[in-house]
N, C-alpha and C. Protein backbone atom coordinates (compact mmCIF):
# COMPACT_ATOMS: atom_id res chain seq x y z
N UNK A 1 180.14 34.46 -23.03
CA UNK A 1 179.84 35.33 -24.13
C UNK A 1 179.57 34.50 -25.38
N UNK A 2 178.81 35.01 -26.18
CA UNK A 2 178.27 34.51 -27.23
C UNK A 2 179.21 34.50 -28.92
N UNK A 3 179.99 33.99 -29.14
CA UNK A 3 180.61 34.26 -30.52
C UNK A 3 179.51 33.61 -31.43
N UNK A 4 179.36 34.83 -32.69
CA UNK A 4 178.44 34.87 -33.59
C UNK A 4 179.15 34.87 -35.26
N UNK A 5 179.69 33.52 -35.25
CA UNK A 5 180.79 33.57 -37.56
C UNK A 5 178.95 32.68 -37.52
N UNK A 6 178.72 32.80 -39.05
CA UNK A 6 177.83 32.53 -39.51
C UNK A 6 177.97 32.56 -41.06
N UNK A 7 178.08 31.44 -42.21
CA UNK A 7 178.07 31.53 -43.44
C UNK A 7 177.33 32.72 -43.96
N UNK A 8 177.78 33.13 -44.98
CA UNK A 8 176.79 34.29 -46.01
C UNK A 8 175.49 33.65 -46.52
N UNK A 9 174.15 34.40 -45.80
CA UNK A 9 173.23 34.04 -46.12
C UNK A 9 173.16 33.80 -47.66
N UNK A 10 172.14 32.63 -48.59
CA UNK A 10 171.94 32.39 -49.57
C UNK A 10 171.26 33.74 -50.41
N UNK A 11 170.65 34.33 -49.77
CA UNK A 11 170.19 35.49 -50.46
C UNK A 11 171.10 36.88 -50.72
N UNK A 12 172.13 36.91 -50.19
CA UNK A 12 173.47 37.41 -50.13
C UNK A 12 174.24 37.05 -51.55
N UNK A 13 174.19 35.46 -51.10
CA UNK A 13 174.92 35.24 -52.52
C UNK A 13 174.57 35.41 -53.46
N UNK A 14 173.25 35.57 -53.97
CA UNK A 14 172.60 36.04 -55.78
C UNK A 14 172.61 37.45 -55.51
N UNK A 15 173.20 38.50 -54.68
CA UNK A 15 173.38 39.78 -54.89
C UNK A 15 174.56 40.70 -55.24
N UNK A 16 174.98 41.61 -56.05
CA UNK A 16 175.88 41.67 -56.41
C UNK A 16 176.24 42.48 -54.87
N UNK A 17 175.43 43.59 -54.45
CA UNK A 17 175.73 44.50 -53.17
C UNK A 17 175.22 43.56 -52.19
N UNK A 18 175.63 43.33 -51.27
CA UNK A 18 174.56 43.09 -49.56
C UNK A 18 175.29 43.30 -48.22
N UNK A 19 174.70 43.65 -47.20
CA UNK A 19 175.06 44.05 -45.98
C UNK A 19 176.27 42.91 -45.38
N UNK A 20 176.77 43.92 -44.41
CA UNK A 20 178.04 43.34 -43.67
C UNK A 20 177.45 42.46 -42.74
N UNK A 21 178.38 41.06 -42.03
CA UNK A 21 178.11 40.37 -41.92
C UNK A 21 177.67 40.88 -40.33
N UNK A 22 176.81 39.89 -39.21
CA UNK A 22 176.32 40.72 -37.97
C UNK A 22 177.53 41.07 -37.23
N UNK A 23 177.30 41.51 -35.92
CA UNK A 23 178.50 41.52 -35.16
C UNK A 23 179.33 40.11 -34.52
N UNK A 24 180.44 39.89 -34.42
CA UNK A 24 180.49 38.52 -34.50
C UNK A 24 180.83 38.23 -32.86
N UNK A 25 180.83 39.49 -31.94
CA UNK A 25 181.02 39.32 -30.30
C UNK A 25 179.52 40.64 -30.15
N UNK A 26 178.08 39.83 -30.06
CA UNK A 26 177.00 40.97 -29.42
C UNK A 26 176.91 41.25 -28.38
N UNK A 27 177.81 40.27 -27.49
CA UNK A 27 177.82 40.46 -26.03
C UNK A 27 178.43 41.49 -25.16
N UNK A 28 179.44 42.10 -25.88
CA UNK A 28 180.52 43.17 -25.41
C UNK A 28 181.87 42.54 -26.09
N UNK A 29 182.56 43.00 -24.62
CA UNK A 29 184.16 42.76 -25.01
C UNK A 29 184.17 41.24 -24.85
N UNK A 30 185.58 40.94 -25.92
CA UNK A 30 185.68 39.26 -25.91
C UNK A 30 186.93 38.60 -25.14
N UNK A 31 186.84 38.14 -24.36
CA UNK A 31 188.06 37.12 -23.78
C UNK A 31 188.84 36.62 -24.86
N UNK A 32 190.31 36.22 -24.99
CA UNK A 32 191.01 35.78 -25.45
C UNK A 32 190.51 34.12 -26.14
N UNK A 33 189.38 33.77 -25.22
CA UNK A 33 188.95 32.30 -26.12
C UNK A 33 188.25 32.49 -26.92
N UNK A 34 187.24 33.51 -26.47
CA UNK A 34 186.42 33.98 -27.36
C UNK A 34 186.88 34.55 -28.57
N UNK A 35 187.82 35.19 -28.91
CA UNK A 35 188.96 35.90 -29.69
C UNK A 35 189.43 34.25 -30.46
N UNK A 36 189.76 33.44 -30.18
CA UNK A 36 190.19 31.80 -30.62
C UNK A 36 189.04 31.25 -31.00
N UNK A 37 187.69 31.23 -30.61
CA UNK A 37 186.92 30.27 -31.03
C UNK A 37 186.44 31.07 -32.45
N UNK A 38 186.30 32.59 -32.38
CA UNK A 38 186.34 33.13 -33.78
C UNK A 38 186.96 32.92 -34.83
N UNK A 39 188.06 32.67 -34.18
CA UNK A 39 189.42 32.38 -35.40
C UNK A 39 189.16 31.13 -35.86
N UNK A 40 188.65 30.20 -34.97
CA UNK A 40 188.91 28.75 -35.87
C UNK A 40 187.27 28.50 -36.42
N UNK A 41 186.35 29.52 -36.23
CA UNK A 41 184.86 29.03 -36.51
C UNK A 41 185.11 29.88 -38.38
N UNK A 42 186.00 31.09 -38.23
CA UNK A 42 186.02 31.65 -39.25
C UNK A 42 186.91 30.95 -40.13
N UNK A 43 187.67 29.72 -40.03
CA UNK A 43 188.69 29.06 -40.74
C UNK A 43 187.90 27.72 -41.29
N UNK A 44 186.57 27.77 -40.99
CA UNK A 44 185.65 26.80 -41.55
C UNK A 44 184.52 27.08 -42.56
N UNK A 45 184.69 28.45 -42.34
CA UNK A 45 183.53 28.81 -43.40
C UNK A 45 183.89 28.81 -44.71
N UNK A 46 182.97 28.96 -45.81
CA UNK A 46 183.42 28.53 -47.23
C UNK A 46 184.52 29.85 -47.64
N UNK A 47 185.16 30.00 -48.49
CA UNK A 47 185.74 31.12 -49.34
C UNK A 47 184.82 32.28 -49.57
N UNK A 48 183.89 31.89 -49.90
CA UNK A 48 182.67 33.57 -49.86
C UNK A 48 182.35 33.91 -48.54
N UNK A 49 181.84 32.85 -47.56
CA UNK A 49 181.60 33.83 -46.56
C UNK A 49 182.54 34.54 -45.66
N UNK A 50 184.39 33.98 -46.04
CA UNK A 50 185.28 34.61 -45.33
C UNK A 50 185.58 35.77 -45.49
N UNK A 51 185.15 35.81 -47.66
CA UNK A 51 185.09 37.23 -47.77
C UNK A 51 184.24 38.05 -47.43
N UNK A 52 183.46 37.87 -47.09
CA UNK A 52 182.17 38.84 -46.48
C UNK A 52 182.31 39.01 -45.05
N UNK A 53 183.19 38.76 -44.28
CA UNK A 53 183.49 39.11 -43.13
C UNK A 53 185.13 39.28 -43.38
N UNK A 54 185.42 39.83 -44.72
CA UNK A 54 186.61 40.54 -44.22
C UNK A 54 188.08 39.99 -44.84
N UNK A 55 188.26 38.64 -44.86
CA UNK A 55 189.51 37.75 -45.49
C UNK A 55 190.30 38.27 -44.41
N UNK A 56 191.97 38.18 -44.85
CA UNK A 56 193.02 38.27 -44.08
C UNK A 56 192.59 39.39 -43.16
N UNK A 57 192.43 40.81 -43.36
CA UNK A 57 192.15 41.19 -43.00
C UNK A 57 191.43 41.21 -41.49
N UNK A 58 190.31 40.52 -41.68
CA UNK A 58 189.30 40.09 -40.74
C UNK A 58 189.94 39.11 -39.79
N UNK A 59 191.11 38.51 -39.98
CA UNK A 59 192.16 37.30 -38.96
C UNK A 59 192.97 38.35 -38.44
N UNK A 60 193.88 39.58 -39.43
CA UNK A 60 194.75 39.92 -38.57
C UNK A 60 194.28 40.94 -37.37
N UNK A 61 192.95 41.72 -37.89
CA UNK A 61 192.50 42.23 -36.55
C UNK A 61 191.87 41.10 -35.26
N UNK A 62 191.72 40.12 -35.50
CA UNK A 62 191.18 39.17 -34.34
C UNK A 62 192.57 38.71 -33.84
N UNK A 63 193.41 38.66 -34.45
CA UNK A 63 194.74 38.37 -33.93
C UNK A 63 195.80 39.35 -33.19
N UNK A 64 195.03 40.67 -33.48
CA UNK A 64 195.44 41.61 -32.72
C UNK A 64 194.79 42.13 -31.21
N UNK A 65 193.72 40.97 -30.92
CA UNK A 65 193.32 41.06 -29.87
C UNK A 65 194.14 40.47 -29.18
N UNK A 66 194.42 39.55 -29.05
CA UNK A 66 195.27 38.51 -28.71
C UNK A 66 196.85 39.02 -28.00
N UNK A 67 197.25 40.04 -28.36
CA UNK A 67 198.86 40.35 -28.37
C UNK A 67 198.42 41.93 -27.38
């Protein structure tokens, strides 16, 4: 399966509104690695694009796959 974290496009950032970030599993349901490789691809992205997919928030539901 395909995991999809991706920085906030540049044209995103000079907008005050812009769309949510894509789906970050397009493949279906995600395996537990898949569920991990999200977590640590999303622990690399800058401070804006974590917020645009969500902040804490966006970890504790991926971490609730997990359990």
């Amino acid at each position: 399966m395909a995991v999809d974290i991706q920085p906030m496009p540049a044209w995103a950032r000079k907008t005050k509104f812009h769309t949510g970030p894509p789906p970050i599993f397009p493949g279906g349901r995600p395996t537990p690695e898949d569920v991990e490789l999200a977590l640590a691809l999303f622990q690399e992205l800058d401070p804006a694009s974590q917020r645009w997919y969500g902040g804490d928030a966006f970890v504790i539901r991926l971490q609730q796959r997990l359990y």
